[in-house]
Protein backbone atom coordinates (compact mmCIF):
# COMPACT_ATOMS: atom_id res chain seq x y z
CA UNK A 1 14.85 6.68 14.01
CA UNK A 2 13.87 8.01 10.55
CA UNK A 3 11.03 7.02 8.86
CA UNK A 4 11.15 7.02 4.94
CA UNK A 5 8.83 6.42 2.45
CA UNK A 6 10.12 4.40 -0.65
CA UNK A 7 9.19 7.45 -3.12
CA UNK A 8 12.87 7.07 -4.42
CA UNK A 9 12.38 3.84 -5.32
CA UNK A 10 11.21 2.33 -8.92
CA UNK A 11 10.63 -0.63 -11.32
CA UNK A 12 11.57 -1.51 -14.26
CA UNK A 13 9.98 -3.28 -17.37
CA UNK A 14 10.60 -6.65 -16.32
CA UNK A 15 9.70 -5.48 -12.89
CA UNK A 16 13.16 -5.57 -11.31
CA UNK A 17 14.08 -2.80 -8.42
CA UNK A 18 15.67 0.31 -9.20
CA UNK A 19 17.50 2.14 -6.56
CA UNK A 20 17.85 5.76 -6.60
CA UNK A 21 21.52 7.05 -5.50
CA UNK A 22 20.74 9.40 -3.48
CA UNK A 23 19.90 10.03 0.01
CA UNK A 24 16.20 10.96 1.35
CA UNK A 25 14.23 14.10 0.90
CA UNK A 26 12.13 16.33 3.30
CA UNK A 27 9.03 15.10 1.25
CA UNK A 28 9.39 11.43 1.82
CA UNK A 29 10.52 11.54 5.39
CA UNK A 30 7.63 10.39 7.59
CA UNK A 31 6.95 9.67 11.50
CA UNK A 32 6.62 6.98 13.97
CA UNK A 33 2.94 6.38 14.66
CA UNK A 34 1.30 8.14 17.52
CA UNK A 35 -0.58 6.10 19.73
CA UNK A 36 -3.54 7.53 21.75
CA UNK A 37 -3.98 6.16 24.98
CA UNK A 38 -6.29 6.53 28.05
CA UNK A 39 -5.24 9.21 30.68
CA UNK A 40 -4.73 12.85 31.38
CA UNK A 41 -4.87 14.91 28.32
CA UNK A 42 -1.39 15.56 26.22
CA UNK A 43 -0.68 16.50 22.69
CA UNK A 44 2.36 17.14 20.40
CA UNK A 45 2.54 19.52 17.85
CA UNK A 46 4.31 18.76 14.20
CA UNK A 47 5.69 21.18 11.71
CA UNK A 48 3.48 20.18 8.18
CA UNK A 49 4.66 20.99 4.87
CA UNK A 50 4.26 24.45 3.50
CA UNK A 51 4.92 25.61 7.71
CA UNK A 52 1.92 24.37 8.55
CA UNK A 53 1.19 22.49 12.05
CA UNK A 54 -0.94 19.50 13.10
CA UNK A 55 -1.94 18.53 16.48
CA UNK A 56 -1.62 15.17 17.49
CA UNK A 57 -3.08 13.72 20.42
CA UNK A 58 -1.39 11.56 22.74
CA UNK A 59 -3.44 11.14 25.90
CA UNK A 60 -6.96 11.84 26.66
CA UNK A 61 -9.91 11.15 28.44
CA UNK A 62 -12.77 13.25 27.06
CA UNK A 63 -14.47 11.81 23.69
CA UNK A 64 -17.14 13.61 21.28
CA UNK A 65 -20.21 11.19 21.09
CA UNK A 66 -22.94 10.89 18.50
CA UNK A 67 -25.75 9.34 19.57
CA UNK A 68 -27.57 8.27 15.95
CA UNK A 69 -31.09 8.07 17.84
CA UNK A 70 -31.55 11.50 19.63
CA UNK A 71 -29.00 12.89 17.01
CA UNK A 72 -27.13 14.88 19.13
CA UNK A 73 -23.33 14.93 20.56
CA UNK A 74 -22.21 14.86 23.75
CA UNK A 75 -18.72 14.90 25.97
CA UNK A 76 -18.34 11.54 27.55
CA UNK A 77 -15.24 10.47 29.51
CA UNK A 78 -13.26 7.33 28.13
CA UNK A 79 -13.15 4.78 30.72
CA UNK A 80 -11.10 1.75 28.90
CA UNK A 81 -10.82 0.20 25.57
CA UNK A 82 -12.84 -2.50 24.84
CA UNK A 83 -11.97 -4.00 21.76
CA UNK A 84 -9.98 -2.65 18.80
CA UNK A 85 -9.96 -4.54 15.73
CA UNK A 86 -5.97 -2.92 14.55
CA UNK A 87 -4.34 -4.75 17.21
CA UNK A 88 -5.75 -7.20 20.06
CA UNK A 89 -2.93 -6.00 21.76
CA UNK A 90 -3.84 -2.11 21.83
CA UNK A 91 -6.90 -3.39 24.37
CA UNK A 92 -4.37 -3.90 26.50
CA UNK A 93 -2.47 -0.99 26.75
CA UNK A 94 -5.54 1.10 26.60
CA UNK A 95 -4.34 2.49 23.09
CA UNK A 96 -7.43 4.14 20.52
CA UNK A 97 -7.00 4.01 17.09
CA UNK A 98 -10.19 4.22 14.06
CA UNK A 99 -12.51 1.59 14.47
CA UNK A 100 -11.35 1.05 18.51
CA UNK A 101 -14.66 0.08 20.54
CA UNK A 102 -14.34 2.18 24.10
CA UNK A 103 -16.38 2.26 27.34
CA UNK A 104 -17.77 5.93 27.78
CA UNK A 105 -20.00 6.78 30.74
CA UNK A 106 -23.47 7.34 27.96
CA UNK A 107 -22.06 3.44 27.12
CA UNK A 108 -19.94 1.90 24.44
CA UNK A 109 -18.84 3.71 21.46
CA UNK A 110 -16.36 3.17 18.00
CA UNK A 111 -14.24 5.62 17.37
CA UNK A 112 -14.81 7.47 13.95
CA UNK A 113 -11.61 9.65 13.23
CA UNK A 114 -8.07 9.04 13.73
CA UNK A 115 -6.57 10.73 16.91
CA UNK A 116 -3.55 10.68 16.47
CA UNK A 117 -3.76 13.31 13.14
CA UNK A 118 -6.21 15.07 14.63
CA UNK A 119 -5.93 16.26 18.49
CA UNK A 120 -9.76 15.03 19.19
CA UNK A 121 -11.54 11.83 19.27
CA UNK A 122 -14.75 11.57 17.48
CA UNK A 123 -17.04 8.51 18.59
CA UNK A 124 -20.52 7.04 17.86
CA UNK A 125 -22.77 5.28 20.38
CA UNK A 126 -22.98 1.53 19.16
């Protein structure tokens, strides 16, 4: 399944829809979110625009902690995920997304930076 952005789509005055006729463009096409989860470390790598490639991360157990007090990071292994306010259903499933509280073994952390764009997860002790 494709996923489009409505770029080709437009208003007018009044505020009515206006329909482009014409199929989708490279630009607008986008892609099916990837959803991090606890386990053995996998990523995927996507073709960017201008040939350029991003890493996204699929699985992982190993997590970048700040800890705000001793100001220092640390490697931690993820355990489980606690609470994550973008779904109560990603607890569940173990899935990390921004924001996603997790159980490390330094102790719980919230996840700073989005995974699945960027291959790593960033976390800070809470």
């Amino acid at each position: 399944m494709v996923i489009a952005h409505k770029a080709h789509r437009g208003r007018t005055v009044t505020g009515g829809l206006v329909f482009v006729p014409r199929g989708k463009r490279l630009y607008e096409l986008g892609s099916e979110p990837t959803l991090t989860r606890v386990g053995e470390r996998k990523t995927t790598e996507h073709r960017t625009k201008g040939g350029h490639s991003k890493v996204k991360l699929a699985q992982t157990t190993i997590a970048n902690v700040f800890d705000p007090k001793k100001k220092t990071w640390a490697k931690a292994t993820v355990s489980i995920v606690s609470a994550n306010k973008a779904n109560r259903n990603y607890v569940r499933r173990n899935i990390m997304t921004k924001g996603a509280v997790i159980d490390t073994n330094i102790g719980k952390a919230r996840v700073t930076n989005r995974p699945g764009q960027e291959g790593q997860i960033n976390a800070i002790l809470i």
